[in-house]
Protein backbone atom coordinates (compact mmCIF):
# COMPACT_ATOMS: atom_id res chain seq x y z
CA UNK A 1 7.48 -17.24 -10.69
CA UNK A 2 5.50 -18.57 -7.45
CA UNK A 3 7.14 -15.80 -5.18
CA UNK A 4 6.46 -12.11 -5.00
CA UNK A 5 9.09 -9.79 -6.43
CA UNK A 6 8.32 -6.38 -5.43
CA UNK A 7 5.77 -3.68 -3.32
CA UNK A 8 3.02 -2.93 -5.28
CA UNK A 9 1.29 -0.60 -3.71
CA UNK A 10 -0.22 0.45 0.28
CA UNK A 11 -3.67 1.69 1.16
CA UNK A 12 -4.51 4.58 3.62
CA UNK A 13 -8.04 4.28 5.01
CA UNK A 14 -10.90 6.63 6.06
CA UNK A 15 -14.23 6.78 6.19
CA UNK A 16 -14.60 9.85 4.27
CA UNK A 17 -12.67 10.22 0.79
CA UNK A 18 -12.64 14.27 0.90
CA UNK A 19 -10.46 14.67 3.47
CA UNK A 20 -8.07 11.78 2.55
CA UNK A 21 -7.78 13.31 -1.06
CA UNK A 22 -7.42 17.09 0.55
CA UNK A 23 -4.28 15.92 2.60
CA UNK A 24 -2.82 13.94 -0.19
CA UNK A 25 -2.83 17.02 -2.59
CA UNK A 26 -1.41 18.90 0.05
CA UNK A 27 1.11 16.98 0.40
CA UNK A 28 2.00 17.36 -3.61
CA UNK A 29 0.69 14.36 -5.22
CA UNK A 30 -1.56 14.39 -8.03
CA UNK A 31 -4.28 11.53 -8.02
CA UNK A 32 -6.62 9.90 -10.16
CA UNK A 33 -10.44 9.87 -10.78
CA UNK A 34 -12.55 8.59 -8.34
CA UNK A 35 -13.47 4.99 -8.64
CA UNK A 36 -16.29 2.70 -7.42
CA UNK A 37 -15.02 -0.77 -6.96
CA UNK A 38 -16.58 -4.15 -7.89
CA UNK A 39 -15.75 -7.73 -8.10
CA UNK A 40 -16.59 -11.05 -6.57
CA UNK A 41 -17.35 -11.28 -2.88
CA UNK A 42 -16.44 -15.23 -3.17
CA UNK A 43 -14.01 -16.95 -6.41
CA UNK A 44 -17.43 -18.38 -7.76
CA UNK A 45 -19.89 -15.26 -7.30
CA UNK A 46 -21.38 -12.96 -9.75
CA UNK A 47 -19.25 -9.82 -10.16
CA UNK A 48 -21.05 -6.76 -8.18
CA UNK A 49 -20.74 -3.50 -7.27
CA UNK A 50 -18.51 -2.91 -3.61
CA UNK A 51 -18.95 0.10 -1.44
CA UNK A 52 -15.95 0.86 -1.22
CA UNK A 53 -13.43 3.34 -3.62
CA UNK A 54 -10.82 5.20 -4.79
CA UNK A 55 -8.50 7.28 -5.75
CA UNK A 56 -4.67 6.45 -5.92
CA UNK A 57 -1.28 8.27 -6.50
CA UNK A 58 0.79 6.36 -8.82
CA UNK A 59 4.25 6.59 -9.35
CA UNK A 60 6.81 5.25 -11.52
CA UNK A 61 7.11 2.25 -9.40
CA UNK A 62 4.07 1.64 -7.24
CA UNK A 63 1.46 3.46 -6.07
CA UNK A 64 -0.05 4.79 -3.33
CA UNK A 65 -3.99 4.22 -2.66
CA UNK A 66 -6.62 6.44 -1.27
CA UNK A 67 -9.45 4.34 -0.31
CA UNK A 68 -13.19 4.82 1.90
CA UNK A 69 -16.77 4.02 1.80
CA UNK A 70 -18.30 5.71 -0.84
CA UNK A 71 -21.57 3.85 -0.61
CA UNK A 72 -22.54 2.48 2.89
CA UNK A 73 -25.41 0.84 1.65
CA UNK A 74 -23.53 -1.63 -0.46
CA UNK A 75 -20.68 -4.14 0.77
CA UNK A 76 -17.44 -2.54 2.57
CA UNK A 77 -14.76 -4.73 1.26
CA UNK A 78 -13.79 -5.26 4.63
CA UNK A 79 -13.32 -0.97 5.51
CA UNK A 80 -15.61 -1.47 8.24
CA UNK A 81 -14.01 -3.95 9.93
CA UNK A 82 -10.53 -2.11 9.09
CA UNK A 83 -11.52 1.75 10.43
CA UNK A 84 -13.29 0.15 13.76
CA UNK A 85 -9.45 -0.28 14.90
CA UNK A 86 -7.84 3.39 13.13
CA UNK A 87 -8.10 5.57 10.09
CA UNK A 88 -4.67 4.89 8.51
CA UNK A 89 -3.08 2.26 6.44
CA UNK A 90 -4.33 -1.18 6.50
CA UNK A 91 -3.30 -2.65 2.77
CA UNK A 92 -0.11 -3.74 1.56
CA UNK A 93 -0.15 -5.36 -1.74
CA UNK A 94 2.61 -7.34 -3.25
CA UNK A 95 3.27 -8.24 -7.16
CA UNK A 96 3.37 -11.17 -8.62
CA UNK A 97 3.97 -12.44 -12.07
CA UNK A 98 1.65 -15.89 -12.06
CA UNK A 99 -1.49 -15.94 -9.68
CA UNK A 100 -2.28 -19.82 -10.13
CA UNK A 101 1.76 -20.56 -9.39
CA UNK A 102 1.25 -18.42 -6.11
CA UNK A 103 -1.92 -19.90 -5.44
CA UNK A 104 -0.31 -23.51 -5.59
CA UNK A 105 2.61 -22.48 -3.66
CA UNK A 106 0.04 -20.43 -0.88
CA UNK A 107 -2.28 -23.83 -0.32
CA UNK A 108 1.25 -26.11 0.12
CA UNK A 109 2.15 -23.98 2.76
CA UNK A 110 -1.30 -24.92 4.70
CA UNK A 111 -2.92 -21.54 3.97
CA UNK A 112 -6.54 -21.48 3.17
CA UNK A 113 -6.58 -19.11 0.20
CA UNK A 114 -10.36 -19.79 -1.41
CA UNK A 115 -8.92 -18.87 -4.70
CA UNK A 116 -7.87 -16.09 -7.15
CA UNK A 117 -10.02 -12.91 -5.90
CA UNK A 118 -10.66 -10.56 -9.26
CA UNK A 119 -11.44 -7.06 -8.24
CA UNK A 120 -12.09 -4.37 -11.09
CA UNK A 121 -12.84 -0.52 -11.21
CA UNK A 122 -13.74 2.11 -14.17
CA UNK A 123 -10.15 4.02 -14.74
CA UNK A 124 -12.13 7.38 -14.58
CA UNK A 125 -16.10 7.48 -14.93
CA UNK A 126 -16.89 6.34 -18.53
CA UNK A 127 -13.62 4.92 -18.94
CA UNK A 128 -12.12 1.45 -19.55
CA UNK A 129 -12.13 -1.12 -16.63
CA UNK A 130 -9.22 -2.14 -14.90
CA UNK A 131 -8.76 -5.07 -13.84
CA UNK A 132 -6.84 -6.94 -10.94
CA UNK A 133 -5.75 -10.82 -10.31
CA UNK A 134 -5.57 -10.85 -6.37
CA UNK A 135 -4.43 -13.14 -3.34
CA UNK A 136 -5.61 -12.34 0.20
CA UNK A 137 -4.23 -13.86 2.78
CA UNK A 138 -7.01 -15.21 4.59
CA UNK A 139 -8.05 -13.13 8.19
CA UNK A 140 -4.60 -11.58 8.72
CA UNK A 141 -4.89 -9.21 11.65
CA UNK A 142 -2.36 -6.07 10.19
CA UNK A 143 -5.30 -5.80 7.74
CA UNK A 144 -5.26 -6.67 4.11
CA UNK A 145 -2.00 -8.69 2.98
CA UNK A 146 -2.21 -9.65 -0.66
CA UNK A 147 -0.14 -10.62 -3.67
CA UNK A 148 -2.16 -8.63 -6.64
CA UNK A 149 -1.30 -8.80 -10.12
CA UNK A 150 -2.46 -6.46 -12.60
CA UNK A 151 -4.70 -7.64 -15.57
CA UNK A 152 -4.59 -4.00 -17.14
CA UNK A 153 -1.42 -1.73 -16.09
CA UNK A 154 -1.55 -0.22 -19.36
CA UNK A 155 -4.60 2.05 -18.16
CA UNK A 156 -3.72 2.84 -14.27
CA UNK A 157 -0.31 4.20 -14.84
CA UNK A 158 -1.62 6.98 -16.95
CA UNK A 159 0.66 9.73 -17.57
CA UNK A 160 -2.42 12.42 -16.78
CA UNK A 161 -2.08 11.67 -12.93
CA UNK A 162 1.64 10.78 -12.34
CA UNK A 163 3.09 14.37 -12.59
CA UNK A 164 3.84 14.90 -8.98
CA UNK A 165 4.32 18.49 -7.44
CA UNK A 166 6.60 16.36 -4.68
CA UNK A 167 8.68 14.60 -7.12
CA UNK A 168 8.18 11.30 -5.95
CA UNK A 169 8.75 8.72 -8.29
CA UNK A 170 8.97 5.03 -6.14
CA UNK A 171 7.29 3.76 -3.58
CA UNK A 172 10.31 1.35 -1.62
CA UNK A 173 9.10 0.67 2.03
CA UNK A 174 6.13 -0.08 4.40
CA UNK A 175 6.94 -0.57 8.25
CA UNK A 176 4.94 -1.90 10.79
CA UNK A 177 4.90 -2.40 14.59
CA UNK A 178 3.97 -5.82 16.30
CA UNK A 179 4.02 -7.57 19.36
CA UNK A 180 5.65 -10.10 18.61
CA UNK A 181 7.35 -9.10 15.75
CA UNK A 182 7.51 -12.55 14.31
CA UNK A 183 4.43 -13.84 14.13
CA UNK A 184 3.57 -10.89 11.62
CA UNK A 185 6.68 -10.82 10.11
CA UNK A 186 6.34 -14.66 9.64
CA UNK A 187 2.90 -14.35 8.04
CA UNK A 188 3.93 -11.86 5.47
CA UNK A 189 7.52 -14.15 4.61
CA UNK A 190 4.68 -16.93 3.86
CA UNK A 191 3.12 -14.42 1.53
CA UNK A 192 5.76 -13.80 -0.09
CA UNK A 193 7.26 -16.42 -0.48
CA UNK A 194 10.29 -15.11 0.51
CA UNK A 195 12.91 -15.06 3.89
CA UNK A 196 13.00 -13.20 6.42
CA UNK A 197 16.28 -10.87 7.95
CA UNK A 198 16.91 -9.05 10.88
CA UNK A 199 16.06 -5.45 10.73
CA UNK A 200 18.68 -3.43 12.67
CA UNK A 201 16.35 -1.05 14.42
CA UNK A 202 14.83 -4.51 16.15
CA UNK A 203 12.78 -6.90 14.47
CA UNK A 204 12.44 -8.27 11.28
CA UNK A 205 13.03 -7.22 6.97
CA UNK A 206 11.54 -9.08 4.21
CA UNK A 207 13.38 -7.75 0.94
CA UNK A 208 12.11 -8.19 -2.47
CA UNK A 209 14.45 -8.57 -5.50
CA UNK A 210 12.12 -6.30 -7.68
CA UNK A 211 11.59 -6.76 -11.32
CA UNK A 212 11.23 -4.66 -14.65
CA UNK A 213 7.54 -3.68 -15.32
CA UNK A 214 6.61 -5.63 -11.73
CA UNK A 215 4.86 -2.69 -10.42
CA UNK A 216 4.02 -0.61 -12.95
CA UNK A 217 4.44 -0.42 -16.49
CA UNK A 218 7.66 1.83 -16.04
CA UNK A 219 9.08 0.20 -13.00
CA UNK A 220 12.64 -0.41 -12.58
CA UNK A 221 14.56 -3.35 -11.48
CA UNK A 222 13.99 -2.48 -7.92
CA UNK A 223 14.42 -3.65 -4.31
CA UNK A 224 11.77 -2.84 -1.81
CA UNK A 225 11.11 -4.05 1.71
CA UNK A 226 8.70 -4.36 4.39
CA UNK A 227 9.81 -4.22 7.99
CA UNK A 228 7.85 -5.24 10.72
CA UNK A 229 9.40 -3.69 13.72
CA UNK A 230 8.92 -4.21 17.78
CA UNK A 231 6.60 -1.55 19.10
CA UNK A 232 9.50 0.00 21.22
CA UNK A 233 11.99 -0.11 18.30
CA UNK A 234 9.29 1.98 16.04
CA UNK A 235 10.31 5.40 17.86
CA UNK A 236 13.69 5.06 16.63
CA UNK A 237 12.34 5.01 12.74
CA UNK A 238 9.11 6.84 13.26
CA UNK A 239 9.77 9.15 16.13
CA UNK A 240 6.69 10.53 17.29
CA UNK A 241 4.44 7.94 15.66
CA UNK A 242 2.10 6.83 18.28
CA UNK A 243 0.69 3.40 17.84
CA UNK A 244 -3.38 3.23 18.39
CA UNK A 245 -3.84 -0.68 18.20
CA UNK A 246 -0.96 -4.03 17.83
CA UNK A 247 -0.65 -4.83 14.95
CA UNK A 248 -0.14 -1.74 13.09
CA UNK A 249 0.77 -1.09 9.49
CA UNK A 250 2.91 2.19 10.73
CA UNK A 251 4.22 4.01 7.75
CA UNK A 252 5.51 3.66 4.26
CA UNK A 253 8.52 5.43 2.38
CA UNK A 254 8.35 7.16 -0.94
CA UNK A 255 11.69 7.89 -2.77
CA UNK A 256 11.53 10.96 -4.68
CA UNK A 257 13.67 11.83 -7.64
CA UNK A 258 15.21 15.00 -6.94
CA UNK A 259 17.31 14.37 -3.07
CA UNK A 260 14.03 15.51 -1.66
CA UNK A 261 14.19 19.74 -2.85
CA UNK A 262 10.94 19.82 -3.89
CA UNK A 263 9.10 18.37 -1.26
CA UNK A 264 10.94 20.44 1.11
CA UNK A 265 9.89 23.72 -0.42
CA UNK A 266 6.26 22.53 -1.24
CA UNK A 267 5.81 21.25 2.59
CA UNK A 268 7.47 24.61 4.25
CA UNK A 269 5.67 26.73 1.67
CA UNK A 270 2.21 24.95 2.83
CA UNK A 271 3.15 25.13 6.37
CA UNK A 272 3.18 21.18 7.10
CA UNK A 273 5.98 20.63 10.00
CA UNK A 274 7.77 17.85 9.09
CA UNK A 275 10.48 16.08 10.71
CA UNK A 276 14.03 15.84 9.56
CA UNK A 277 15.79 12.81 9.59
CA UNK A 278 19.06 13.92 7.81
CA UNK A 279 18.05 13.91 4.32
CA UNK A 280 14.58 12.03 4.80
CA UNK A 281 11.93 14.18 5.58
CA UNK A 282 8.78 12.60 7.90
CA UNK A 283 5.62 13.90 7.52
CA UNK A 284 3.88 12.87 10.95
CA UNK A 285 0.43 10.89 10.80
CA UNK A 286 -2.03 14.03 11.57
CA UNK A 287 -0.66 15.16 8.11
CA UNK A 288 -1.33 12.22 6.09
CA UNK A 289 -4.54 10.39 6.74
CA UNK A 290 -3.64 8.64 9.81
CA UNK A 291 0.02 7.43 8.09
CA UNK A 292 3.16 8.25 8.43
CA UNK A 293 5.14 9.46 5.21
CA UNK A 294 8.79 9.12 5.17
CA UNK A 295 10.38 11.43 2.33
CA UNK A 296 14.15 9.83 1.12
CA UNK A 297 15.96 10.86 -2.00
């Protein structure tokens, strides 16, 4: 299939890993290892080690990913250039099923995608490499857009690290604010592959059918969506989200598989104010690395 077909996985940004990690356990998710990245800075170039890594919160579908400079003296993968606008998400990653399909499909539509970009990581240190099949879209401004499929699911989605205290279980929403709307909603669509609807909050939804094993090795049939939102309508689905820079990869959603009771007594017991939004609960951006985190059952 040359399309994407579900929401991989988003990545929250900082310059310093300890921190990140300390909020996401408090917030009840277990995570992996740490993990130093490599791969190929260009499709043709020797495999090397990146500056950047690690650590990620997987769930049954999707995953959310933890990620900072470990090592400054070696290349950033492109943190740098993400953390001079905010600390906060700046990666949304869709699957695919057939990288050299996509990559047809990406170059007919006039974009100027080098090639496949592989990126790979130890699991855990002394552990099996992982390996990923990835398509960046070339100098988007929201930060890094990519279809990414994975080479090695088998050893990510590890059972040690996906016993959350929260309960959440599926990643099934990113939103963003720009201005305008559709030019960033438009580039994603040509990501994808996919059409674009109106969002009823004001701007735009790009849905994705979902498919078994698509993102993650025990993921469901499953729809997700990304909505990219005018700045004033993000109040009324983020309220008091403030937005640093246009564009702005806002906030994501993580579906939890118990209506949201555990997450409500693990974020009261921890003292973490968190914003009620009927049954969804919204953990504000000071609480989560610089992203908002909407709780829905």
């Amino acid at each position: 299939m040359s399309t994407a077909v579900a929401l991989d996985h988003v990545g929250v940004a900082a310059r310093d890993l300890g921190p990140l990690v300390a909020a996401y356990e408090r917030l009840g998710f277990a995570l992996s290892p740490v993990a130093q990245q490599s791969g190929r800075r260009v499709p043709e170039g020797p495999v090397e080690p990146f500056g950047s890594g690690n650590r990620c919160a997987f769930l049954k579908h999707g995953y959310i990913e933890l990620i900072a400079i470990l090592d400054p003296a070696l290349f950033p993968n492109g943190l740098d250039r993400f953390l001079a606008r905010y600390a906060g998400l700046h990666i949304i990653a869709l699957a695919m099923q057939d990288e050299q399909a996509n990559l047809v499909r990406l170059r007919a539509a006039g974009l100027a995608v080098p090639g496949v970009a592989y990126l790979e990581r130890p699991v855990e240190p002394g552990g099996p490499t992982a390996r990923f099949a990835r398509l960046p879209l070339p100098d988007a401004p929201e930060g890094r857009l990519q279809l990414i499929r994975h080479l090695t699911p088998e050893l990510i989605w590890d059972a040690r690290w996906m016993d959350h205290a929260n309960r959440a279980e599926a990643l099934v929403s990113v939103i963003l604010a720009a201005d305008p709307a559709a030019e960033t909603a438009a580039r994603l669509s040509r990501l994808a592959g996919r059409p674009l609807e109106s969002d009823p909050a004001g701007g735009f939804l790009l849905a994705l059918p979902g498919a078994t094993g698509a993102a993650g090795p025990q993921a469901p049939e499953l729809r997700t969506t990304i909505r990219v939102l005018e700045p004033e309508a993000l109040p009324r689905v983020l309220p008091g989200v403030t937005i640093p820079t246009l564009p702005f990869i806002a906030g994501m959603v993580v579906r939890t598989a118990d209506g949201n009771a555990a997450v409500r007594q693990l974020l009261a017991a921890r003292g973490i104010d968190a914003v009620a939004l009927g049954e969804e609960l919204l953990v504000l951006p000071e609480d989560a690395g610089g992203a908002a985190l909407l709780f829905t059952p």
